[in-house]
C-alpha atoms as a PDB file:
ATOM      1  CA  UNK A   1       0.000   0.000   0.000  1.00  0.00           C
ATOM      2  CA  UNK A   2       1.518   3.594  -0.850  1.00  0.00           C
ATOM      3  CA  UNK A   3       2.594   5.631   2.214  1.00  0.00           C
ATOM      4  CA  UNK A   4       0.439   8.413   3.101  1.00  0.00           C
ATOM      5  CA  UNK A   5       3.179  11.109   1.576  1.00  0.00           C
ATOM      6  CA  UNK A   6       1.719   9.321  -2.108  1.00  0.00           C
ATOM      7  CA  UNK A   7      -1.719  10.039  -1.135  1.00  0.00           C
ATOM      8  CA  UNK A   8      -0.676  13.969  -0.179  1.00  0.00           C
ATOM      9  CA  UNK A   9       0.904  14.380  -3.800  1.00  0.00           C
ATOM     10  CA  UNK A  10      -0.740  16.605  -5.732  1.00  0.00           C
ATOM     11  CA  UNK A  11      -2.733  15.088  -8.318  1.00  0.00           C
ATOM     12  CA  UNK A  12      -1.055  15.668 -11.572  1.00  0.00           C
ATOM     13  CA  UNK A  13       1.865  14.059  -9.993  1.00  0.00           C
ATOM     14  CA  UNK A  14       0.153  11.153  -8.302  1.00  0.00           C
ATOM     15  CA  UNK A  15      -1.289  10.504 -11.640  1.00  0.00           C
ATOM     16  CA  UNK A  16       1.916  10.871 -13.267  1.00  0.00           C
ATOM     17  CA  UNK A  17       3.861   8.319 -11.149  1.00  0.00           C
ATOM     18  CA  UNK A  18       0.877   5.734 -11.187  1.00  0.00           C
ATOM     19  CA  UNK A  19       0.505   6.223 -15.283  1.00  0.00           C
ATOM     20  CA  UNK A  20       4.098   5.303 -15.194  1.00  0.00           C
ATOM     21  CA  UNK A  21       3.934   2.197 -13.160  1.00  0.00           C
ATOM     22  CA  UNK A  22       1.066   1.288 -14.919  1.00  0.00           C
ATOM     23  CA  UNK A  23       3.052   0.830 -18.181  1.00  0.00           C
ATOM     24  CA  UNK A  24       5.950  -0.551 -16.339  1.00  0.00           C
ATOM     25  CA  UNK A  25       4.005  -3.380 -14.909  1.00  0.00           C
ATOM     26  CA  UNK A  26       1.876  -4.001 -18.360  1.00  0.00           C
ATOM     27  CA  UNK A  27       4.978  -4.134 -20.379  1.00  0.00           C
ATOM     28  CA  UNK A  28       7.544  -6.149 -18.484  1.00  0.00           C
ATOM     29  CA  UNK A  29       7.556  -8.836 -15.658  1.00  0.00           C
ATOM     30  CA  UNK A  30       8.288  -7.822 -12.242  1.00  0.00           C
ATOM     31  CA  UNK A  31      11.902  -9.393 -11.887  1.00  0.00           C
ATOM     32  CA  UNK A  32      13.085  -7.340 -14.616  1.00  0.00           C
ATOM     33  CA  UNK A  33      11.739  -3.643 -13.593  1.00  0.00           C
ATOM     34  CA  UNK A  34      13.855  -1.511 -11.611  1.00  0.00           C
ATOM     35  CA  UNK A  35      13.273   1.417  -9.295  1.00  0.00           C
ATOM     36  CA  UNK A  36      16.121   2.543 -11.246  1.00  0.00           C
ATOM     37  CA  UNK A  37      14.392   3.130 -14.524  1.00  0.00           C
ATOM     38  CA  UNK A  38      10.807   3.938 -12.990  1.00  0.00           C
ATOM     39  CA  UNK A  39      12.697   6.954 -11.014  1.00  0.00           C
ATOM     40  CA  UNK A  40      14.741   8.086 -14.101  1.00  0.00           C
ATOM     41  CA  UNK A  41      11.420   7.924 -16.418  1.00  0.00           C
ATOM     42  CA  UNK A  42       9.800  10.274 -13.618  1.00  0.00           C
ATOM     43  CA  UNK A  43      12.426  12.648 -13.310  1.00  0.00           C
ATOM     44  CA  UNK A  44      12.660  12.054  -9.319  1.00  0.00           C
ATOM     45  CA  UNK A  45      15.403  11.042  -6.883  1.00  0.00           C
ATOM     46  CA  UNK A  46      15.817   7.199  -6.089  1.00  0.00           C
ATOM     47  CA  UNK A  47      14.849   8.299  -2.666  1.00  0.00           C
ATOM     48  CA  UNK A  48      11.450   9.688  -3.145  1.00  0.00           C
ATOM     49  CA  UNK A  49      10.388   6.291  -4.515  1.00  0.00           C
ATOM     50  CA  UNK A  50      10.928   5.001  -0.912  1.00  0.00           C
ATOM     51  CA  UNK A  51       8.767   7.987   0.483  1.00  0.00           C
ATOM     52  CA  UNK A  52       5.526   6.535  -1.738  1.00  0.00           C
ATOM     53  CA  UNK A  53       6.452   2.958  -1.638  1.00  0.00           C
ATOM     54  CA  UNK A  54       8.129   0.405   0.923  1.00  0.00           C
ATOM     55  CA  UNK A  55       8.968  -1.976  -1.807  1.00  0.00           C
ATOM     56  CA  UNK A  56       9.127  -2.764  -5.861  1.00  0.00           C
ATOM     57  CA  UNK A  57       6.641  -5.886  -4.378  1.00  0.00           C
ATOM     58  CA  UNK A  58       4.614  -3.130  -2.831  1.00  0.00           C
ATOM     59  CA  UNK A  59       3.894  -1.050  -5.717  1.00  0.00           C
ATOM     60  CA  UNK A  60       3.210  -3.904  -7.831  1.00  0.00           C
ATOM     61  CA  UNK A  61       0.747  -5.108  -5.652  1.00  0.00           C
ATOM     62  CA  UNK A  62      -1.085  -1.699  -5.121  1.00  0.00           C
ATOM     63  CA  UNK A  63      -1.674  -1.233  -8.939  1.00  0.00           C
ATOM     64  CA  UNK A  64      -2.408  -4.816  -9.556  1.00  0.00           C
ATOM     65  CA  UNK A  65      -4.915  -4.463  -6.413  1.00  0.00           C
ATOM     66  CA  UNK A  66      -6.258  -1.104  -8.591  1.00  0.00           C
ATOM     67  CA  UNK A  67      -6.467  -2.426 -12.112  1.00  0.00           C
ATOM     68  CA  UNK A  68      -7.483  -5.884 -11.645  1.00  0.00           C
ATOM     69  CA  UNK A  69     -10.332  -8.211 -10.773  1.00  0.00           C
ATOM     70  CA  UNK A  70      -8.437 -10.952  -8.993  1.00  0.00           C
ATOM     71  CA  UNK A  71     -10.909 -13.766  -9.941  1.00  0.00           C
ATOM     72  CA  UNK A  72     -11.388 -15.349  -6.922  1.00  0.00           C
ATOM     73  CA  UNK A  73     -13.909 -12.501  -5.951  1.00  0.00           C
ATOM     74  CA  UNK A  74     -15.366 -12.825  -9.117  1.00  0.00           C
ATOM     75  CA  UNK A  75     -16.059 -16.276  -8.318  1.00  0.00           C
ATOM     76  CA  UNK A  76     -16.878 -15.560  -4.732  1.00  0.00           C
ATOM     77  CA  UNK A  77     -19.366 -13.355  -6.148  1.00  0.00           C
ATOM     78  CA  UNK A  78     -20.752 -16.037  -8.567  1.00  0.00           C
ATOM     79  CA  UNK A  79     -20.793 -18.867  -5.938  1.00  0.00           C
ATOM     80  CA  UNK A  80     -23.014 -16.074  -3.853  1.00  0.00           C
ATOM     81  CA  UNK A  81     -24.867 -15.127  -6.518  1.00  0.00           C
ATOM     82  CA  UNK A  82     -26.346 -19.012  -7.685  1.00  0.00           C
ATOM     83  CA  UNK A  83     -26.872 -19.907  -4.354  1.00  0.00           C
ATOM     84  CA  UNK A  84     -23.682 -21.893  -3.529  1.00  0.00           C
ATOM     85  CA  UNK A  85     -24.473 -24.055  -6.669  1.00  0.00           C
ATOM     86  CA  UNK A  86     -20.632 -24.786  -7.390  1.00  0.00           C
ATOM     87  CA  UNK A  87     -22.042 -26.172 -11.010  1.00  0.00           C
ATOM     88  CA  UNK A  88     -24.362 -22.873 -12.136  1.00  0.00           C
ATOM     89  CA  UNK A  89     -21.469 -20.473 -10.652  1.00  0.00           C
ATOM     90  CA  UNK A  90     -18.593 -22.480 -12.557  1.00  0.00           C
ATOM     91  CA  UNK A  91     -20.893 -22.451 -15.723  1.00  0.00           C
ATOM     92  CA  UNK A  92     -21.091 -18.880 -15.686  1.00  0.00           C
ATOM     93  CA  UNK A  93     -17.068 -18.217 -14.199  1.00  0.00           C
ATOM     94  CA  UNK A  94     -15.908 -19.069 -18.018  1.00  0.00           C
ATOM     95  CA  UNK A  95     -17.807 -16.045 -19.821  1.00  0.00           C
ATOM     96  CA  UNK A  96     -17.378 -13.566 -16.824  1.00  0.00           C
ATOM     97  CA  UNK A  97     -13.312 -14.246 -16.900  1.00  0.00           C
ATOM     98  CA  UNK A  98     -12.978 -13.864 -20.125  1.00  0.00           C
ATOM     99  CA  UNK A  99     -14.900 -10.814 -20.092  1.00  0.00           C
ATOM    100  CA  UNK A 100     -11.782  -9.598 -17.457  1.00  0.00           C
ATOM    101  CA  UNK A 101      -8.745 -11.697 -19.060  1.00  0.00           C
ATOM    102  CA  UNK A 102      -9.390 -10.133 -22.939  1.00  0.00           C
ATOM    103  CA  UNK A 103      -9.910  -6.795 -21.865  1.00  0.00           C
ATOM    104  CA  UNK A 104      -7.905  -4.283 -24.053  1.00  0.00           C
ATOM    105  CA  UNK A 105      -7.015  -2.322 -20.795  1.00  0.00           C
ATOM    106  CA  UNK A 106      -6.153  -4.726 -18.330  1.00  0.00           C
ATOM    107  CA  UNK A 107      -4.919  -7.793 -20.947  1.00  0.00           C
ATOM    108  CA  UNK A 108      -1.123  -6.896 -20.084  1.00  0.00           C
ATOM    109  CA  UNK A 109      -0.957  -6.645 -16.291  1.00  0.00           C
ATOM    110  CA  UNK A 110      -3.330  -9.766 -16.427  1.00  0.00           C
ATOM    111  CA  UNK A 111      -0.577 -11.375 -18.717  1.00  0.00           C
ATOM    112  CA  UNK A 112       2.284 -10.244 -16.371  1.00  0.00           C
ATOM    113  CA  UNK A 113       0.814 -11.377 -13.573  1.00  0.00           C
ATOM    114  CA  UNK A 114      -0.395 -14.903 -14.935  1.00  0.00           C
ATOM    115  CA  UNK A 115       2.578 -16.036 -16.511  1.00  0.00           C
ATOM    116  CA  UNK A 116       5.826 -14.165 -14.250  1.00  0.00           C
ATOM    117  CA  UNK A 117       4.159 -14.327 -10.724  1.00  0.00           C
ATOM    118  CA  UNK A 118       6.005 -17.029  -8.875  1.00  0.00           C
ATOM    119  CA  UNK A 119       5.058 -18.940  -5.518  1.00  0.00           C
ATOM    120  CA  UNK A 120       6.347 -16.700  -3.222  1.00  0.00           C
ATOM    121  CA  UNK A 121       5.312 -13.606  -4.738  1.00  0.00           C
ATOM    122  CA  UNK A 122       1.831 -15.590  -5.003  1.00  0.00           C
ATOM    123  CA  UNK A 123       1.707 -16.045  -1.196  1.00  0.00           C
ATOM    124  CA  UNK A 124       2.965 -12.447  -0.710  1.00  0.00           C
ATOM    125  CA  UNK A 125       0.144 -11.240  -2.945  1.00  0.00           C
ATOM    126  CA  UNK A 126      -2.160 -13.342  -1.351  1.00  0.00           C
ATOM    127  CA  UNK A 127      -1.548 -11.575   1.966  1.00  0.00           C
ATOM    128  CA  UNK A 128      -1.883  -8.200   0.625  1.00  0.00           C
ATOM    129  CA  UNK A 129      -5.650  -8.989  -0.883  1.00  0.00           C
ATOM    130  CA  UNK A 130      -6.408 -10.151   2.563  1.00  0.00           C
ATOM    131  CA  UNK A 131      -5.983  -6.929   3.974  1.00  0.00           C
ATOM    132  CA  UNK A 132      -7.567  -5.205   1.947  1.00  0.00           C
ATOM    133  CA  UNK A 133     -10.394  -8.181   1.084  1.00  0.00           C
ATOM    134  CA  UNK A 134     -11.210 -11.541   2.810  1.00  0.00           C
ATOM    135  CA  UNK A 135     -12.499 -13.448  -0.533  1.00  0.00           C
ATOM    136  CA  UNK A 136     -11.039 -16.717   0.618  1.00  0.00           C
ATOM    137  CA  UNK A 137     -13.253 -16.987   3.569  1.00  0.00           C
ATOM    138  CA  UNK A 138     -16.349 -15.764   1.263  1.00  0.00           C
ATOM    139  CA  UNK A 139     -15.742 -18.715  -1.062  1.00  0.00           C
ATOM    140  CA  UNK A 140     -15.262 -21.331   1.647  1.00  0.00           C
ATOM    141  CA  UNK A 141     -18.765 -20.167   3.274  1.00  0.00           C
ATOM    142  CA  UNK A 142     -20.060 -21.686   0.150  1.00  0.00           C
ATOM    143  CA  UNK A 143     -17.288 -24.573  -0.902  1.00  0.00           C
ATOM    144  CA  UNK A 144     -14.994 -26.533   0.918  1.00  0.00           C
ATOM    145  CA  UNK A 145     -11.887 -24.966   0.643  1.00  0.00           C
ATOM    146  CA  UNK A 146     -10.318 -28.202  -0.960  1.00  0.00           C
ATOM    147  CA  UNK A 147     -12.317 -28.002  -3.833  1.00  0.00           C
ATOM    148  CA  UNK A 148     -11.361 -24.284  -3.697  1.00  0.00           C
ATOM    149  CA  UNK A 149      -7.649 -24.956  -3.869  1.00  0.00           C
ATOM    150  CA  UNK A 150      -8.498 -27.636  -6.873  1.00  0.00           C
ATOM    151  CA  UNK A 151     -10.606 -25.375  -8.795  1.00  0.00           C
ATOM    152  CA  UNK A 152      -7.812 -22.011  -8.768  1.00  0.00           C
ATOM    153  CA  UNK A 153      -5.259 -25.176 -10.046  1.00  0.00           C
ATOM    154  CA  UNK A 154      -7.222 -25.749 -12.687  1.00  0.00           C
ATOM    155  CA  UNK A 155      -8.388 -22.340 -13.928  1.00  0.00           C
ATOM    156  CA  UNK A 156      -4.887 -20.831 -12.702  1.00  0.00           C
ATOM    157  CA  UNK A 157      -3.468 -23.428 -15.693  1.00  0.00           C
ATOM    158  CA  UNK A 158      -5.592 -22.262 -18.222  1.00  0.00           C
ATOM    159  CA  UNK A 159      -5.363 -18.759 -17.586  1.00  0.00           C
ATOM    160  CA  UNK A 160      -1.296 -19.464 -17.469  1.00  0.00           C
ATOM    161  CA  UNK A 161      -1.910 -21.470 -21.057  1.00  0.00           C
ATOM    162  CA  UNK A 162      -4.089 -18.412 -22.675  1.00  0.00           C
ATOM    163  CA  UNK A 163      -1.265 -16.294 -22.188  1.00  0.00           C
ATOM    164  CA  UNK A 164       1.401 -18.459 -22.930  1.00  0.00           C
ATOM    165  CA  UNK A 165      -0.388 -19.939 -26.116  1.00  0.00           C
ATOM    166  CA  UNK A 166      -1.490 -16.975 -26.785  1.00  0.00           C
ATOM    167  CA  UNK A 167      -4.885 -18.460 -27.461  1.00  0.00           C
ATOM    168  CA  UNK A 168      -8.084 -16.333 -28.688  1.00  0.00           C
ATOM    169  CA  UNK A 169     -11.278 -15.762 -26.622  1.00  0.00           C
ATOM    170  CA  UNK A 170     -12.933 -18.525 -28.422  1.00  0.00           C
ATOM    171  CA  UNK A 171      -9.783 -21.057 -28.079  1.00  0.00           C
ATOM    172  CA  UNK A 172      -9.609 -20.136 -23.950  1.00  0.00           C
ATOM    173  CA  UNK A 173     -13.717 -21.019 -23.821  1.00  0.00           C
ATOM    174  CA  UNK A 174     -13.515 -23.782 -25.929  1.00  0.00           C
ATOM    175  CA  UNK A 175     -10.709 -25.446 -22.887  1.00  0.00           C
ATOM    176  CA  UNK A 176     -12.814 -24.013 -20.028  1.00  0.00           C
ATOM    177  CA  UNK A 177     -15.716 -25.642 -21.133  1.00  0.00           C
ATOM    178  CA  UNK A 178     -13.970 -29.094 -21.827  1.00  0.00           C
ATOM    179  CA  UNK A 179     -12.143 -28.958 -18.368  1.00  0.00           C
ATOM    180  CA  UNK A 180     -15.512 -28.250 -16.966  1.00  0.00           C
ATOM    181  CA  UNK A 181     -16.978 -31.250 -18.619  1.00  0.00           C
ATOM    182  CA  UNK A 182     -14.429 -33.303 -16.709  1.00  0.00           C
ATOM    183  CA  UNK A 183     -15.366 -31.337 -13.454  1.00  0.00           C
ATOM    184  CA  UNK A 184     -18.444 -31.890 -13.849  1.00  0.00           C
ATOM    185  CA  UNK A 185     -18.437 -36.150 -14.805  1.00  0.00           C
ATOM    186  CA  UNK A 186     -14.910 -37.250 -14.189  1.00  0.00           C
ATOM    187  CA  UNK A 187     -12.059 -37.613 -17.341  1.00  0.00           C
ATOM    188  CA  UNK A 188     -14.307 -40.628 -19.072  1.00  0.00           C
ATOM    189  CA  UNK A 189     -16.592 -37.935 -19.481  1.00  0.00           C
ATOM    190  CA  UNK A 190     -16.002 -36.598 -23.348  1.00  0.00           C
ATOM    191  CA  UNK A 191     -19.508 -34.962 -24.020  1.00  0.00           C
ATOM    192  CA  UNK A 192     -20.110 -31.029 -24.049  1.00  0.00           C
ATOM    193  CA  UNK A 193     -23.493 -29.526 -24.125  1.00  0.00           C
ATOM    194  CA  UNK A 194     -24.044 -32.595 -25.943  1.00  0.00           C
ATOM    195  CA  UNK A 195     -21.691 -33.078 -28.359  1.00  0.00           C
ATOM    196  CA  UNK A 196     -19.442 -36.228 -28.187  1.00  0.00           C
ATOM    197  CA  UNK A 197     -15.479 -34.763 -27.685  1.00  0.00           C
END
């Protein structure tokens, strides 16, 4: 979370530094952005990145925390929303995360974040959202957190594989739906909406 001496900046200059982050964090992965370059592209003193931020990890984490949908609360919200029917809210996850994922705005952090995040910057994410949001404990009101931990393996893979395959809209539903066809009736299971696989 910035430091309070971020939040007194003036706005032109708060936007300025966040605008520049913002591209920082869309166009490269974490481990190869310094504070170095962010405070030569802003013009400021290595030092006054340490008055706004405690950490490169910590500025990361506030714009991702800004810009992104972390879909766990989406699907805390859709688990919520149908009732704790883990079938209807997993049914309707695939459209709704694709709707966040291919968004022209946010497609690059989401990318960055996906396919560079490793496990301990995972865990050290984790513990930011929970300060800020307790989504884990909304889901497991509804599932047992196993099946929570199985399900964000699952979609976690295919959201790593969109990126890294670089596969269209259509090409990430088209896996969602055949994964959840094997959620849904075990691996023997080969029929979508029908249709023999």
């Amino acid at each position: 979370m910035p430091t309070g001496t971020y939040f007194r900046l003036r706005e032109d200059k708060r936007r300025a530094i966040y605008r520049v982050l913002v591209d920082e964090f869309e166009s490269h992965p974490l481990e190869d952005i310094t504070i170095k370059r962010i405070v030569e592209r802003l013009h400021l003193p290595r030092g006054s990145f340490y008055q706004y931020f405690s950490s490169l990890n910590d500025c990361y984490f506030y714009v991702l925390d800004q810009e992104l949908t972390e879909v766990h609360a989406l699907f805390a919200t859709l688990i919520k929303k149908k009732g704790g029917d883990l079938f209807a809210a997993l049914d309707a996850f695939g459209d709704a995360v694709a709707d966040l994922l291919y968004d022209a705005k946010s497609y690059g952090l989401y990318r960055q974040r996906y396919l560079f995040m490793n496990a301990a910057l995972e865990r050290e994410w984790r513990r930011y959202r929970e300060e800020s949001e307790d989504y884990s404990r909304d889901i497991e009101h509804w599932v047992d957190p196993e099946k929570v931990d199985f399900l964000r393996a699952v979609v976690h893979h295919l959201i790593r594989r969109l990126f890294s395959e670089e596969w269209s809209r259509e090409e990430f539903l088209s896996h969602y739906r055949h994964h959840l066809c094997w959620l849904k009736g075990g691996l023997k299971n080969d029929v979508l909406d029908g249709t023999v696989l």
